[in-house]
Protein backbone atom coordinates (compact mmCIF):
# COMPACT_ATOMS: atom_id res chain seq x y z
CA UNK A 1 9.03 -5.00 12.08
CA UNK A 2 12.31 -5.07 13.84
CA UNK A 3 14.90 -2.37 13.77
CA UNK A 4 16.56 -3.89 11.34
CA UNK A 5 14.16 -4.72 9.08
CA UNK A 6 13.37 -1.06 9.44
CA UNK A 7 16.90 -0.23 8.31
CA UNK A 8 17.06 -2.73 5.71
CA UNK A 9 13.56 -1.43 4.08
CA UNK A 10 14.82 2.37 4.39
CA UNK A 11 18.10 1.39 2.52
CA UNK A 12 16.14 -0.64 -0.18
CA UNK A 13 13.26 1.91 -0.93
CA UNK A 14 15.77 4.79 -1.07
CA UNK A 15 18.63 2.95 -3.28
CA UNK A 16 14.77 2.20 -5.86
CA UNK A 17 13.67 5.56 -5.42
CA UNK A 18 17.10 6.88 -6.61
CA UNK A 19 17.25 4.72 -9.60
CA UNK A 20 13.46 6.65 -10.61
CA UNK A 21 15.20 9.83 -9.84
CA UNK A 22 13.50 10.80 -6.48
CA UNK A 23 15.34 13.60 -4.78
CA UNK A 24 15.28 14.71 -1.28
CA UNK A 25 12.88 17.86 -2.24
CA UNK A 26 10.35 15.44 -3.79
CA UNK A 27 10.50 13.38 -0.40
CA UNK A 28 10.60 16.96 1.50
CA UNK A 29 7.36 18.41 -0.54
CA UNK A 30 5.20 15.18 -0.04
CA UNK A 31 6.13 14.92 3.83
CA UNK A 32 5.37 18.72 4.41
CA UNK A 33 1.85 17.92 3.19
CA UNK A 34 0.85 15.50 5.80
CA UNK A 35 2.84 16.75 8.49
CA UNK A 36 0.02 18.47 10.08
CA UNK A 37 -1.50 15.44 11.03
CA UNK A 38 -0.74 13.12 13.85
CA UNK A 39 1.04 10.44 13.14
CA UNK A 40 -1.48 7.47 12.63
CA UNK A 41 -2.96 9.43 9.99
CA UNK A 42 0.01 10.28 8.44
CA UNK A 43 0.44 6.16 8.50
CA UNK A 44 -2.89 6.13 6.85
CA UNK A 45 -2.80 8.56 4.07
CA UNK A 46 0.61 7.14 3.30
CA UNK A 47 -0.65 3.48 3.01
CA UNK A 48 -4.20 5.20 0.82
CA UNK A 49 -1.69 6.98 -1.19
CA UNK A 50 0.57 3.58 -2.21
CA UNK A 51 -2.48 1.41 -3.01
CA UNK A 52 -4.60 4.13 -5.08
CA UNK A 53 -0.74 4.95 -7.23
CA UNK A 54 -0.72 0.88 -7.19
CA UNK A 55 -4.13 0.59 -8.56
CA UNK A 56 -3.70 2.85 -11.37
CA UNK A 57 -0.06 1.63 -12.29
CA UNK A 58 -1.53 -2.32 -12.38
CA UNK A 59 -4.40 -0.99 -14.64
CA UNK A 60 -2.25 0.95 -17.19
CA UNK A 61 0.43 -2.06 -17.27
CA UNK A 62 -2.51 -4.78 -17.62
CA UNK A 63 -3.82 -2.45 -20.60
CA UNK A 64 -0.10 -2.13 -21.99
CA UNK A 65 0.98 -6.16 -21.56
CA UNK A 66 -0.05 -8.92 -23.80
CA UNK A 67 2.47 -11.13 -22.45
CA UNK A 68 1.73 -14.70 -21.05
CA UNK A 69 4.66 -14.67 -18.66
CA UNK A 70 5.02 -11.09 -17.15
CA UNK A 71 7.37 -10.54 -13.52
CA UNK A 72 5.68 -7.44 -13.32
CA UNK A 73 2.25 -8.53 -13.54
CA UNK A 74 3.70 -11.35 -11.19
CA UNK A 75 4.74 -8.54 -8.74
CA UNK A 76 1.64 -6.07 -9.12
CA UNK A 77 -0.40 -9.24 -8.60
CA UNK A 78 1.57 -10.04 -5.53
CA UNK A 79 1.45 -6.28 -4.48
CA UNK A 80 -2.42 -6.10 -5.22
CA UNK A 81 -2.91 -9.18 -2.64
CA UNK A 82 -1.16 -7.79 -0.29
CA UNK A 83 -3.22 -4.18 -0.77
CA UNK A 84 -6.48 -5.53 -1.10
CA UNK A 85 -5.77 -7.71 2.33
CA UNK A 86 -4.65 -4.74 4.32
CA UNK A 87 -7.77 -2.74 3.30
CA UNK A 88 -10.02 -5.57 4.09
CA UNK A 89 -8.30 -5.88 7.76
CA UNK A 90 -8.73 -1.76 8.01
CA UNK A 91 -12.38 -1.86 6.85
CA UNK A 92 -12.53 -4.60 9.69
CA UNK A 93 -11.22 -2.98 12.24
CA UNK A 94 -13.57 0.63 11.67
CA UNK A 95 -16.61 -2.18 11.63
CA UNK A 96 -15.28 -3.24 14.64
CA UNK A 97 -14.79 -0.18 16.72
CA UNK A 98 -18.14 1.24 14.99
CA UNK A 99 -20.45 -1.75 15.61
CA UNK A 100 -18.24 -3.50 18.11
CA UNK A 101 -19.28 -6.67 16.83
CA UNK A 102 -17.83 -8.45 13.48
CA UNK A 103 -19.98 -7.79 10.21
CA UNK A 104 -20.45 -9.94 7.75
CA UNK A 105 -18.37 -8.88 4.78
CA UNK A 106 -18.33 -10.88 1.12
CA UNK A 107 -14.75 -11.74 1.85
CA UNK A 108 -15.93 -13.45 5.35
CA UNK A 109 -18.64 -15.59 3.82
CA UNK A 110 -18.79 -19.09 3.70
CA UNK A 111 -16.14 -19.08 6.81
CA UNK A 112 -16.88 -20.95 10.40
């Protein structure tokens, strides 16, 4: 990501996160708790922390809609892709590093 696409993402999350009522304490509070930790990890429990909240938000909205045309499930489904993609690639990289060959996951099967 750019600079500006940096920018642009900062200004976007933070005008959403006002409309949900996040204040600067709540962002204060949650940053103090990882700030101990250097910053990849900080990177990682941030990204852990988005997926598990987006797991458990897509399974209470799939319980809640009965809808055949939802743009939320459209987005969660589109957010759960995009979650489920990134853990694959992190799970690939620690096989990686640990083995320092490539493993055979389900999601790599069938592949040349």
């Amino acid at each position: 990501m750019g600079d500006a696409d940096v920018q642009s993402a900062l200004k976007l999350v933070s005008q959403a996160a006002g409309l949900y009522g996040v204040t600067e304490e709540d962002v204060r509070q949650w940053r103090a708790g990882i700030a101990e930790r250097p910053a990849w990890a900080q990177r990682a429990h941030v990204s852990g922390a988005i997926a598990q909240r987006l797991v458990v938000t897509a399974t209470e909205h799939r319980q809640d809609c009965d809808r055949e045309s939802c743009r939320t499930c459209d987005g969660l489904r589109e957010m759960l892709t995009i979650a489920l993609a990134g853990v694959r690639t992190v799970v690939d990289d620690q096989l990686s590093e640990t083995f320092r060959r490539p493993s055979v996951w389900p999601w790599r099967r069938g592949r040349s």
